[in-house]
N, C-alpha and C. Protein backbone atom coordinates (compact mmCIF):
# COMPACT_ATOMS: atom_id res chain seq x y z
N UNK A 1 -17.54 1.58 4.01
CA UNK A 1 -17.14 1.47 2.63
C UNK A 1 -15.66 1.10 2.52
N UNK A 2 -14.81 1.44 3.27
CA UNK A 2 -13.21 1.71 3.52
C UNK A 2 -13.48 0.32 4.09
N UNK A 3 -13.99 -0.59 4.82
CA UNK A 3 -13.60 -2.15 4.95
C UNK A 3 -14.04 -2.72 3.43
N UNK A 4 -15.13 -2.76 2.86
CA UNK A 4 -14.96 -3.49 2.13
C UNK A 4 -14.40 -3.43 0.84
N UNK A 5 -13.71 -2.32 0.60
CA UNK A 5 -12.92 -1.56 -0.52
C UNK A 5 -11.76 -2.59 -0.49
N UNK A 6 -10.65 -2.75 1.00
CA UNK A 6 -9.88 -3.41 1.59
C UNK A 6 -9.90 -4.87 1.45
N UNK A 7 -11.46 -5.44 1.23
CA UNK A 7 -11.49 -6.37 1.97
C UNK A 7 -11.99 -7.13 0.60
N UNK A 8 -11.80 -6.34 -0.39
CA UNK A 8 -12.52 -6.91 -1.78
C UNK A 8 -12.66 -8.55 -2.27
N UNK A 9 -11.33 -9.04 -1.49
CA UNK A 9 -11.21 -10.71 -1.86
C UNK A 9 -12.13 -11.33 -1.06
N UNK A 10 -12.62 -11.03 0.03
CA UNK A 10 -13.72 -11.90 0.29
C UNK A 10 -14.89 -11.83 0.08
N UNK A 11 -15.34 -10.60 -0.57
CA UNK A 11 -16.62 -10.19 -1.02
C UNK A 11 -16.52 -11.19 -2.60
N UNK A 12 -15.39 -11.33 -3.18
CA UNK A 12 -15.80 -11.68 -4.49
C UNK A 12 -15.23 -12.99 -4.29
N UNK A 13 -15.00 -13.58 -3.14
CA UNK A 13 -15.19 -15.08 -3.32
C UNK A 13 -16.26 -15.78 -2.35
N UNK A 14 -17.44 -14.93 -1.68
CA UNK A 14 -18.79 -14.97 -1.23
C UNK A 14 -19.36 -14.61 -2.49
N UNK A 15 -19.27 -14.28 -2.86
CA UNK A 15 -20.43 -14.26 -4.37
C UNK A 15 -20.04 -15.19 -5.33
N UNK A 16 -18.49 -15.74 -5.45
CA UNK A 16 -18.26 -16.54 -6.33
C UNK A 16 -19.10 -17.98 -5.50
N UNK A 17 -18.85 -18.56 -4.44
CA UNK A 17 -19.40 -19.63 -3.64
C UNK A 17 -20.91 -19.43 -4.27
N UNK A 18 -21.53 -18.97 -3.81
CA UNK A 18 -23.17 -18.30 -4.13
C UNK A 18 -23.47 -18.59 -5.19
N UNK A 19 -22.82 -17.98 -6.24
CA UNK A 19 -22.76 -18.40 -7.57
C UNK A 19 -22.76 -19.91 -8.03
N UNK A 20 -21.55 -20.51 -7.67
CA UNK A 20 -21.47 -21.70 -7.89
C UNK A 20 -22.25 -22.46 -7.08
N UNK A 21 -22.63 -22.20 -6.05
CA UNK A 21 -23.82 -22.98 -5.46
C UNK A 21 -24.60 -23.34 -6.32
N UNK A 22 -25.34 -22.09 -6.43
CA UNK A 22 -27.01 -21.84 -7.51
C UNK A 22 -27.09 -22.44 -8.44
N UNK A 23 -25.47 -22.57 -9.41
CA UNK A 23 -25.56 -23.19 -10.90
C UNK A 23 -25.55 -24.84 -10.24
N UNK A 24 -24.61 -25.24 -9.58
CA UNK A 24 -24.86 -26.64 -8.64
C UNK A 24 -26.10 -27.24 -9.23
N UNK A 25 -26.80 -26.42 -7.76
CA UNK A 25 -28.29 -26.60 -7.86
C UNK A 25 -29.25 -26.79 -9.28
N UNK A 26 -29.18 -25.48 -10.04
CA UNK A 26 -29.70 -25.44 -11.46
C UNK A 26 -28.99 -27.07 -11.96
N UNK A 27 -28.27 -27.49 -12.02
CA UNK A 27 -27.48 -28.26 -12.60
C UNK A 27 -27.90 -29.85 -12.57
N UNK A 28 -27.92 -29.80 -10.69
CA UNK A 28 -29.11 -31.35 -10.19
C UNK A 28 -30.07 -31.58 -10.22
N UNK A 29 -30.65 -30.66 -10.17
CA UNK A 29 -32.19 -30.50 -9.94
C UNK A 29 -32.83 -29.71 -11.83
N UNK A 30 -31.94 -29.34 -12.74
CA UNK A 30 -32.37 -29.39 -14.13
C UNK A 30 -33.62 -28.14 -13.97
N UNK A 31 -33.36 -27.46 -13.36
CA UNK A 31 -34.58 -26.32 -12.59
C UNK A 31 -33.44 -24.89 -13.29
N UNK A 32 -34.22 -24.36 -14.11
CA UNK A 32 -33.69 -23.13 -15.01
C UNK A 32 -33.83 -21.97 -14.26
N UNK A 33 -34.24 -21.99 -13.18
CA UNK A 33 -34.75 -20.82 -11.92
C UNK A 33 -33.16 -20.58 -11.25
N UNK A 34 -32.72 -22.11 -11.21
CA UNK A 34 -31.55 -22.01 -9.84
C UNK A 34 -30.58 -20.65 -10.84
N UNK A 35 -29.79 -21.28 -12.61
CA UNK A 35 -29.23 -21.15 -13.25
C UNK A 35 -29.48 -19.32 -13.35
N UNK A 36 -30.79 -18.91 -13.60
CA UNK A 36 -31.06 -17.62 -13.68
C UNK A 36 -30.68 -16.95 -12.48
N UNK A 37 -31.33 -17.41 -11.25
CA UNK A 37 -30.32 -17.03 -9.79
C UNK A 37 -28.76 -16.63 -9.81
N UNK A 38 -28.12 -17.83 -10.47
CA UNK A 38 -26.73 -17.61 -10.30
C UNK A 38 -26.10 -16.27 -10.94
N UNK A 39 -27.14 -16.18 -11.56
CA UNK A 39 -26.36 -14.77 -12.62
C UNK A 39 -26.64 -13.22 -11.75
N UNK A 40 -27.34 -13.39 -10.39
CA UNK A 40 -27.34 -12.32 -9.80
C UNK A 40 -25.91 -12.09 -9.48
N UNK A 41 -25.32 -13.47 -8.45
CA UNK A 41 -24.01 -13.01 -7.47
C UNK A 41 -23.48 -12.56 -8.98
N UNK A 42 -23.02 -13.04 -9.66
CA UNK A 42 -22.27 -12.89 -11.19
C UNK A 42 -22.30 -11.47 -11.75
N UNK A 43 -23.67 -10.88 -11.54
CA UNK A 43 -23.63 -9.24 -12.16
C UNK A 43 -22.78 -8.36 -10.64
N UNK A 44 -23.85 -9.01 -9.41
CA UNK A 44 -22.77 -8.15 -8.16
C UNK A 44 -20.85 -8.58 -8.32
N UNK A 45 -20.86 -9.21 -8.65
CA UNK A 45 -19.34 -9.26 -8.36
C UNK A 45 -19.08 -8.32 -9.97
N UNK A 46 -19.33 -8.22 -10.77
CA UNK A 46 -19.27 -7.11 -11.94
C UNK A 46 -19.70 -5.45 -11.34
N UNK A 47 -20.23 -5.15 -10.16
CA UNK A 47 -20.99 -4.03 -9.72
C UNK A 47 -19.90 -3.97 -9.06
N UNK A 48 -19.16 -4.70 -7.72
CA UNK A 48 -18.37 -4.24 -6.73
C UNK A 48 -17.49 -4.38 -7.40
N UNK A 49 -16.62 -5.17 -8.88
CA UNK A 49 -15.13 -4.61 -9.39
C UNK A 49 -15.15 -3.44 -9.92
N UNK A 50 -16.71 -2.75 -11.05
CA UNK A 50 -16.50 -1.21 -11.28
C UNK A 50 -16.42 -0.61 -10.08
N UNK A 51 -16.99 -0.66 -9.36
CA UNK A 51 -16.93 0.28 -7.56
C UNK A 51 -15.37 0.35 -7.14
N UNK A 52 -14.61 -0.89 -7.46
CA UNK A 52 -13.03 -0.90 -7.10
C UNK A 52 -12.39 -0.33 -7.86
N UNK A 53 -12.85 -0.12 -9.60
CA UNK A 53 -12.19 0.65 -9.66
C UNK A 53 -12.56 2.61 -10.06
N UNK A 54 -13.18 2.52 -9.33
CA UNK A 54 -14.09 3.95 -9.51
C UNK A 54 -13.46 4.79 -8.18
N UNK A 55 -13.43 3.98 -6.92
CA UNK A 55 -13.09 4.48 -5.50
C UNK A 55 -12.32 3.88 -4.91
N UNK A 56 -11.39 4.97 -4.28
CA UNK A 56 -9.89 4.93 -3.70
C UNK A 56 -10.21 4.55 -2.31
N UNK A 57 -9.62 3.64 -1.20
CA UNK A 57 -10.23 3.76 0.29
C UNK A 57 -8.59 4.34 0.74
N UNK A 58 -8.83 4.85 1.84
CA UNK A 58 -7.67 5.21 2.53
C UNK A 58 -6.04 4.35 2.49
N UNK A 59 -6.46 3.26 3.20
CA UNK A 59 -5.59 2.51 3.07
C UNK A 59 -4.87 2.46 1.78
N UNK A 60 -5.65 2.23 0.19
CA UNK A 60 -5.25 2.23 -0.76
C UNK A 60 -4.47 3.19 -1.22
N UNK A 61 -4.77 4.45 -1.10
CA UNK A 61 -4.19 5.64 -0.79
C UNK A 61 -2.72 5.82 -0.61
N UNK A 62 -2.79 5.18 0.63
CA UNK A 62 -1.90 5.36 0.94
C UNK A 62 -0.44 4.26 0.66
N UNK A 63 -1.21 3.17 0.47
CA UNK A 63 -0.26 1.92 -0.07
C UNK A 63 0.13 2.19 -1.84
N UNK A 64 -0.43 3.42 -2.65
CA UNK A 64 -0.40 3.97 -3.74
C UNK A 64 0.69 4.78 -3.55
N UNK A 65 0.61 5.79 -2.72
CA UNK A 65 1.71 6.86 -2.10
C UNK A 65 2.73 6.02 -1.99
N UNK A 66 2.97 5.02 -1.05
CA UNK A 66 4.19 4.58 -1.04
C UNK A 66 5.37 3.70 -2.17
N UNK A 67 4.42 3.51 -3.04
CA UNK A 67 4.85 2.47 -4.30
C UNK A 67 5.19 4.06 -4.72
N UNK A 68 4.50 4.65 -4.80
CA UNK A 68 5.14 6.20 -5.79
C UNK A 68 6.45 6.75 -5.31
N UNK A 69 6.52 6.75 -3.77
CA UNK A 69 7.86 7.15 -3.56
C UNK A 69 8.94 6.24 -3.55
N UNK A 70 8.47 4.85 -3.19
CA UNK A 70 9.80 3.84 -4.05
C UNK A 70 10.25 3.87 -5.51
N UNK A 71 9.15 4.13 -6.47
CA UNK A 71 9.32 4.22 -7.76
C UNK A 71 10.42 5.48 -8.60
N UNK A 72 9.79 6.76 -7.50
CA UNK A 72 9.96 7.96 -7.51
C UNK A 72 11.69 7.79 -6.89
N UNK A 73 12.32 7.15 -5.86
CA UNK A 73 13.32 7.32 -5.45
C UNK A 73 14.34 6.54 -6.07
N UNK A 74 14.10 5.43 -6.90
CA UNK A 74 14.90 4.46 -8.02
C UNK A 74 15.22 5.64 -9.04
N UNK A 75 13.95 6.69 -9.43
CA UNK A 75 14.01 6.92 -10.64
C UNK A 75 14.72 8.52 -10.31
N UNK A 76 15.34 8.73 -9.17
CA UNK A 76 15.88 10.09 -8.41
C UNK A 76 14.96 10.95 -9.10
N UNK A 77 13.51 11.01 -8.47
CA UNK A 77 12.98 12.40 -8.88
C UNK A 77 12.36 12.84 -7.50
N UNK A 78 13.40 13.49 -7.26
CA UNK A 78 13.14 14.13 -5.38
C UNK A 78 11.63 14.74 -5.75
N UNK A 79 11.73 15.39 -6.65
CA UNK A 79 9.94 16.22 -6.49
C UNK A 79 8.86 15.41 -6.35
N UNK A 80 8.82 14.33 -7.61
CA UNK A 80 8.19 13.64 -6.75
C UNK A 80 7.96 12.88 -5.75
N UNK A 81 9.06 12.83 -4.86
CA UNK A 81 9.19 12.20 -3.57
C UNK A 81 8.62 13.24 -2.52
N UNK A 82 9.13 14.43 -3.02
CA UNK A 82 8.14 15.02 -1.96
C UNK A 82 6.74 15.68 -1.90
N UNK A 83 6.31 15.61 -2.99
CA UNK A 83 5.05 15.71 -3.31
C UNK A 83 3.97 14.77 -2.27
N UNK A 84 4.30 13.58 -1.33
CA UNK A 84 3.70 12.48 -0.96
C UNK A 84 4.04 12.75 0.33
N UNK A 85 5.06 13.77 0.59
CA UNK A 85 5.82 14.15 2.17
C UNK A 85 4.42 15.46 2.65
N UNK A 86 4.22 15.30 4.12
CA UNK A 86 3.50 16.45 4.66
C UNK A 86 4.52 17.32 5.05
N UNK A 87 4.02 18.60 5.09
CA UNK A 87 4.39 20.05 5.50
C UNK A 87 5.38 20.00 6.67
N UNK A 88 5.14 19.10 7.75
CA UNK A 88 5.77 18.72 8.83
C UNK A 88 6.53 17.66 8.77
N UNK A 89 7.02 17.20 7.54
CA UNK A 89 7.77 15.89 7.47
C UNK A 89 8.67 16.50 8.36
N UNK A 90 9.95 15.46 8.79
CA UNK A 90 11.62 15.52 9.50
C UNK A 90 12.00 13.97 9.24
N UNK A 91 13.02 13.91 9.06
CA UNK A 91 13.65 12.77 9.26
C UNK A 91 15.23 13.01 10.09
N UNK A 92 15.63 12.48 10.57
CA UNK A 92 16.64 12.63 11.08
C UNK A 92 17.06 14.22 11.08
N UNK A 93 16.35 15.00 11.12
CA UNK A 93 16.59 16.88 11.42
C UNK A 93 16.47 17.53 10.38
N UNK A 94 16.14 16.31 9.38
CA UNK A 94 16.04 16.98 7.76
C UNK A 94 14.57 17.56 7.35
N UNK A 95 14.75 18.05 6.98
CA UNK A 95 12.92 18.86 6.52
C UNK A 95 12.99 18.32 4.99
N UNK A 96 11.48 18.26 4.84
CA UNK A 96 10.75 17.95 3.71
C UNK A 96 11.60 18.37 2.13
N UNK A 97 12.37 19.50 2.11
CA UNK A 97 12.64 19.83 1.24
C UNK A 97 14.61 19.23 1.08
N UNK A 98 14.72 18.97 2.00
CA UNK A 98 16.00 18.24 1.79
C UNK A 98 15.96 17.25 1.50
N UNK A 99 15.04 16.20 1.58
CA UNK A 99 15.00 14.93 1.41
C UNK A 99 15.58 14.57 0.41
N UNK A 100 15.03 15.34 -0.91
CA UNK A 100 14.99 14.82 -2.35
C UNK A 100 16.60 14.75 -2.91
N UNK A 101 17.46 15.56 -1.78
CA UNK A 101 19.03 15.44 -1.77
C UNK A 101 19.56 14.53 -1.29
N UNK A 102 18.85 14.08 -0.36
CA UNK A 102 19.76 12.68 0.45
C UNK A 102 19.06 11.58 -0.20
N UNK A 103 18.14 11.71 -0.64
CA UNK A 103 17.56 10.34 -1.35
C UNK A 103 18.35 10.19 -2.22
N UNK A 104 18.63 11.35 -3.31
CA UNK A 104 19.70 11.32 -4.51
C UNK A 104 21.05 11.00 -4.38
N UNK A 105 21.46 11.31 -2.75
CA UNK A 105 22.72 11.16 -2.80
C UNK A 105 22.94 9.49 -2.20
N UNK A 106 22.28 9.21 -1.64
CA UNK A 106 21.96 7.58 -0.97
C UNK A 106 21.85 6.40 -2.26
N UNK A 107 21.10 6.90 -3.15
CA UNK A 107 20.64 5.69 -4.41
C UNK A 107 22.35 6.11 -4.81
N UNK A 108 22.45 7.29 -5.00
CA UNK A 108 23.91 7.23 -6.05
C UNK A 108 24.92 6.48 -5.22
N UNK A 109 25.44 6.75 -3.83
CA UNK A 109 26.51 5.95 -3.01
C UNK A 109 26.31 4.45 -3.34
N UNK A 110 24.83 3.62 -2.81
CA UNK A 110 24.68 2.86 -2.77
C UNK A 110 24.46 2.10 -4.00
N UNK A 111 24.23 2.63 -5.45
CA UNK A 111 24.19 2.67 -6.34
C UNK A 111 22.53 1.14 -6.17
N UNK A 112 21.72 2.12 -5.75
CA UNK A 112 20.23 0.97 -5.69
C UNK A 112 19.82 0.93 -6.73
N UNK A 113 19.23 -0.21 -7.44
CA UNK A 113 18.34 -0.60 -8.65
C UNK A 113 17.32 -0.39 -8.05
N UNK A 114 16.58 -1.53 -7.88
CA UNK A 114 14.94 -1.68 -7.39
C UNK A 114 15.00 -1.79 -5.90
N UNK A 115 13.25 -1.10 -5.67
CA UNK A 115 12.74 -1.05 -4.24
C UNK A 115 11.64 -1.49 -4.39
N UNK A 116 11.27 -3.03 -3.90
CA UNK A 116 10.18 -3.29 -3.69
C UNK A 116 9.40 -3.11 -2.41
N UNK A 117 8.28 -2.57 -2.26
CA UNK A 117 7.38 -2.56 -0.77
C UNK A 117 5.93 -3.80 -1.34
N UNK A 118 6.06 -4.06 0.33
CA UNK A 118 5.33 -5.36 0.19
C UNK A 118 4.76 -5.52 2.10
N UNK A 119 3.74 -5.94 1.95
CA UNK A 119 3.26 -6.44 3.50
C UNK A 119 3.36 -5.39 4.77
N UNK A 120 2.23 -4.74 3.95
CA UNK A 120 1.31 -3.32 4.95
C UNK A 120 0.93 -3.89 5.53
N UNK A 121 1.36 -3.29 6.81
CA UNK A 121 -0.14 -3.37 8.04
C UNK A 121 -0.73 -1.91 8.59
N UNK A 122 -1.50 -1.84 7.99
CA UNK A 122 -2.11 -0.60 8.82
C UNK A 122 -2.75 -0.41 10.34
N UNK A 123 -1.56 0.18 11.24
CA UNK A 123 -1.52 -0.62 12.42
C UNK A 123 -3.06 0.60 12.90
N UNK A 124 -2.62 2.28 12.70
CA UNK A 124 -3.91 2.80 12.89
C UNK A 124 -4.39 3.57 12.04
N UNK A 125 -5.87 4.10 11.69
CA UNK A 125 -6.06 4.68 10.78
C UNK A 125 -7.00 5.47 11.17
N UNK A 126 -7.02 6.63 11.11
CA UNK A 126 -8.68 7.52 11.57
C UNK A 126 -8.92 8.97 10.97
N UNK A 127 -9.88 8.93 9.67
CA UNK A 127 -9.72 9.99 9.35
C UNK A 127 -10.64 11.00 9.82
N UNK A 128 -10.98 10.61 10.83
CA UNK A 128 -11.66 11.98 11.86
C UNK A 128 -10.53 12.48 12.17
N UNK A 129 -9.71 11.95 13.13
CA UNK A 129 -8.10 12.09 13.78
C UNK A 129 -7.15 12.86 12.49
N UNK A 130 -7.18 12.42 11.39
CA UNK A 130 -6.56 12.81 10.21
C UNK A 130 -5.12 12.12 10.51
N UNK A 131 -4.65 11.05 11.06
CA UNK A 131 -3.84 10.08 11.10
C UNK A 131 -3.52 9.33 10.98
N UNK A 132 -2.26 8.22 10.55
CA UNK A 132 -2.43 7.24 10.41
C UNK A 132 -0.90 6.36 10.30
N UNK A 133 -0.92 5.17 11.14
CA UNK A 133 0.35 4.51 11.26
C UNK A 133 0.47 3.30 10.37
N UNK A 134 1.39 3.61 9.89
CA UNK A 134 1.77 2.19 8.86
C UNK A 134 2.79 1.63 8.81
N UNK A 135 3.20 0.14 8.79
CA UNK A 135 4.38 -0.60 8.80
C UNK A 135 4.10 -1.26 7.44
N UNK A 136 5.54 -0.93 7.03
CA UNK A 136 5.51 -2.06 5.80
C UNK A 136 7.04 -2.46 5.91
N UNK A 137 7.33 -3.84 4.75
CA UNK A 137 8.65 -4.46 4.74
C UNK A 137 9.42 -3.74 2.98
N UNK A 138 10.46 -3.12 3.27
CA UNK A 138 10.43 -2.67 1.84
C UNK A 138 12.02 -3.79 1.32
N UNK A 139 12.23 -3.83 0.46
CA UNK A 139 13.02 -4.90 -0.53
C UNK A 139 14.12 -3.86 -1.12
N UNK A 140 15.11 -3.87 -0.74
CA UNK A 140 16.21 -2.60 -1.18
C UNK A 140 16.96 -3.28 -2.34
N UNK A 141 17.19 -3.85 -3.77
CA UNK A 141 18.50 -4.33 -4.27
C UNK A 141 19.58 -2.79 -4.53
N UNK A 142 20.84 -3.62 -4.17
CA UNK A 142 21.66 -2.14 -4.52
C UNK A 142 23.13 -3.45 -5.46
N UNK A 143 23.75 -2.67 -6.23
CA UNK A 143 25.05 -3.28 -6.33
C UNK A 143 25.95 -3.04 -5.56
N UNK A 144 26.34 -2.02 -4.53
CA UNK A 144 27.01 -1.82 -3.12
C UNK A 144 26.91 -3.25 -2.70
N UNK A 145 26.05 -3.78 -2.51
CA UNK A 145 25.86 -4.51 -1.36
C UNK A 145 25.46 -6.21 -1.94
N UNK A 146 25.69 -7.29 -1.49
CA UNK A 146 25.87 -8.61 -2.34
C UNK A 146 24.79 -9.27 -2.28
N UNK A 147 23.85 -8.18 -1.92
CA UNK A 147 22.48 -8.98 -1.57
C UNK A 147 20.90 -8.32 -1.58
N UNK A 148 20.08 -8.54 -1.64
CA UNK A 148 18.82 -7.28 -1.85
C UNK A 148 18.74 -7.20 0.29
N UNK A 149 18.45 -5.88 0.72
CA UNK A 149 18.44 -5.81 1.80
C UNK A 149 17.09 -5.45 2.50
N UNK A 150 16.40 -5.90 3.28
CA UNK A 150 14.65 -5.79 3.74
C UNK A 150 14.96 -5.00 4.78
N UNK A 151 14.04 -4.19 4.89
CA UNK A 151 13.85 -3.13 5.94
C UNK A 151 12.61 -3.47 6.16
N UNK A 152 12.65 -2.91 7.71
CA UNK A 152 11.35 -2.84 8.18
C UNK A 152 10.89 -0.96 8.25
N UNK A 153 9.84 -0.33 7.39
CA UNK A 153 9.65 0.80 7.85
C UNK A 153 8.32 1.20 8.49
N UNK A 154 8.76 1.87 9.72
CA UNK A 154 7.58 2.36 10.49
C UNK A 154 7.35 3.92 9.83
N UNK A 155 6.09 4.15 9.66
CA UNK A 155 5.62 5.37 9.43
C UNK A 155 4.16 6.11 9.63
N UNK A 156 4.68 7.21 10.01
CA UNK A 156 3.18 7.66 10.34
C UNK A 156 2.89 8.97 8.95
N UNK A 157 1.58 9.53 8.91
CA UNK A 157 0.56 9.84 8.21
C UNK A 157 0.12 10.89 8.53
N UNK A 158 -0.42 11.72 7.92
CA UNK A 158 -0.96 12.59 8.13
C UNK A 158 -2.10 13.18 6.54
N UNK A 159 -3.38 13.78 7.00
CA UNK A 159 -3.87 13.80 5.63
C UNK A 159 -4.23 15.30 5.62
N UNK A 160 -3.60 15.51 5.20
CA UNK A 160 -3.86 17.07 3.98
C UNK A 160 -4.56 17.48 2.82
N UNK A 161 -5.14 18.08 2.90
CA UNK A 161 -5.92 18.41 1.72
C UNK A 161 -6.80 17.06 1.06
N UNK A 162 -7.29 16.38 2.07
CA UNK A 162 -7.78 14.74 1.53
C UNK A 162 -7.33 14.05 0.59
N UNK A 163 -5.72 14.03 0.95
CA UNK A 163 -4.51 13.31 0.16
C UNK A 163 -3.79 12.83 1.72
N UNK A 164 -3.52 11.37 1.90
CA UNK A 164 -2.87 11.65 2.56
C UNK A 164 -1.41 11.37 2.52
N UNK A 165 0.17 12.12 3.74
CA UNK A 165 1.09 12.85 3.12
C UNK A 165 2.24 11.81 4.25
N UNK A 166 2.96 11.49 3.86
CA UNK A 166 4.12 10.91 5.21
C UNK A 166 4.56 11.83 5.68
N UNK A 167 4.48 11.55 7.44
CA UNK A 167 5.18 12.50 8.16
C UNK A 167 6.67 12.33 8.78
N UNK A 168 6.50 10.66 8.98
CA UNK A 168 7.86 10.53 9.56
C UNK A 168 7.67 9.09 8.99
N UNK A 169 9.15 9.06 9.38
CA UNK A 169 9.48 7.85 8.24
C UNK A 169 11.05 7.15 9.05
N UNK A 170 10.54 6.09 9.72
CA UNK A 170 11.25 5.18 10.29
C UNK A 170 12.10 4.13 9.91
N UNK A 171 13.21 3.58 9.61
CA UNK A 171 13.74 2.50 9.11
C UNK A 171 14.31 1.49 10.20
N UNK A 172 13.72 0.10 10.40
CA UNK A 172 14.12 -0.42 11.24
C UNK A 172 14.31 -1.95 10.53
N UNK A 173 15.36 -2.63 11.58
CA UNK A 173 15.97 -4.19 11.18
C UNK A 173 14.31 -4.90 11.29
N UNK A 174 14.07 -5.81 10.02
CA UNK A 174 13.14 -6.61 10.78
C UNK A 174 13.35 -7.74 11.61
N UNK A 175 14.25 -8.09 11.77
CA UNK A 175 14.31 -9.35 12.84
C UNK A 175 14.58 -8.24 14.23
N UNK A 176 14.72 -7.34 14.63
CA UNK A 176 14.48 -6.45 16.17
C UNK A 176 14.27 -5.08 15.74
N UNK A 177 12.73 -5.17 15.33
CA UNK A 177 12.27 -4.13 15.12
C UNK A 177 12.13 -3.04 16.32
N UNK A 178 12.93 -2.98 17.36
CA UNK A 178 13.28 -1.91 18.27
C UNK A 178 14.52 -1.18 17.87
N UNK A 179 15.06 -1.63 17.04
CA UNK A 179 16.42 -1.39 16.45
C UNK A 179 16.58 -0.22 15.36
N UNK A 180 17.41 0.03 15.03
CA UNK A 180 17.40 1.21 14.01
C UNK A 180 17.56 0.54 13.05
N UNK A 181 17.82 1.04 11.62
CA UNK A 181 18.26 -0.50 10.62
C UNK A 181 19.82 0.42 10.44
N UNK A 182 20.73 -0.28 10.74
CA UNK A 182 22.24 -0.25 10.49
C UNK A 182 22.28 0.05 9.42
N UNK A 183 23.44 1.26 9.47
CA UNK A 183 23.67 1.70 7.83
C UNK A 183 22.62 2.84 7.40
N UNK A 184 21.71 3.06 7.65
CA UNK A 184 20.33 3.80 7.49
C UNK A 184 21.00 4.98 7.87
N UNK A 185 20.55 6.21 6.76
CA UNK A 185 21.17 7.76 6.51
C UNK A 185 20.39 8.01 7.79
């Protein structure tokens, strides 16, 4: 279910093809059978967008979580930043409950507007394991700085209470992503 939740654009442009086939057909051949056909793929692709939006898949989840804590950290509301953190978060020696101070104190130095995140890869995911690693590229604008600045962040997962929660939270250069990202609290 979790692939094709993910994978929604090709399911609804296999039924769109299908579709447009059938009416094709209905169309050359003047045969009212093909035309009635076409309206099957047409109701399924109406069946799998309520299904998209009825059910959450993991991945989504979690690419939801992270737009919340970019949103959440523009708008300095540490609580909800850590609301999305697991029990075992750390970052640099900091625990879960400090965060929402250095986040506050980081947007204010750096004085950041917007954080865009963009281009997940969900490198692993297993919710037998209850884990899960994710890279994304996030989009920093600050007025500090003369330019919007891209990070690369590595992070891993953890799911709690069948929510799942960031555990650690990596910031790295993307052009040598072995690197730390310079400047990074």
């Amino acid at each position: 279910m979790n692939w094709l939740l993910d994978n929604i654009n090709v399911v609804y442009i296999l039924l769109g093809i299908a579709a447009l086939g059938l009416a094709v057909a209905g169309w050359v051949t003047r045969r009212v059978k093909f035309f009635a056909l076409a309206g099957i793929p047409i109701v399924l692709i109406a069946l799998v967008w309520l299904l998209t939006q009825f059910v959450v898949s993991d991945r989504q989840q979690i690419e939801r979580n992270v737009q919340a804590i970019a949103q959440a950290a523009v708008a300095k509301d540490g609580h909800a930043i850590v609301k999305h953190l697991s029990h075992d978060f750390s970052y640099n020696g900091l625990k879960r409950d400090q965060i929402a101070e250095l986040v506050n104190r980081t947007i204010d130095q750096w004085q950041i507007s917007a954080i865009k995140v963009w281009e997940f890869d969900v490198v692993q995911l297993s919710r037998d394991e209850k884990s899960a690693k994710v890279n994304f590229k996030m989009t920093v604008s600050a007025a500090a700085v003369d330019r919007p600045t891209v990070v690369l962040c590595v992070t891993e997962w953890v799911l709690e209470n069948d929510q799942w929660k960031m555990r650690s939270f990596d910031p790295r250069n993307p052009m040598q992503p072995d690197q730390k990202m310079p400047g990074a609290p």
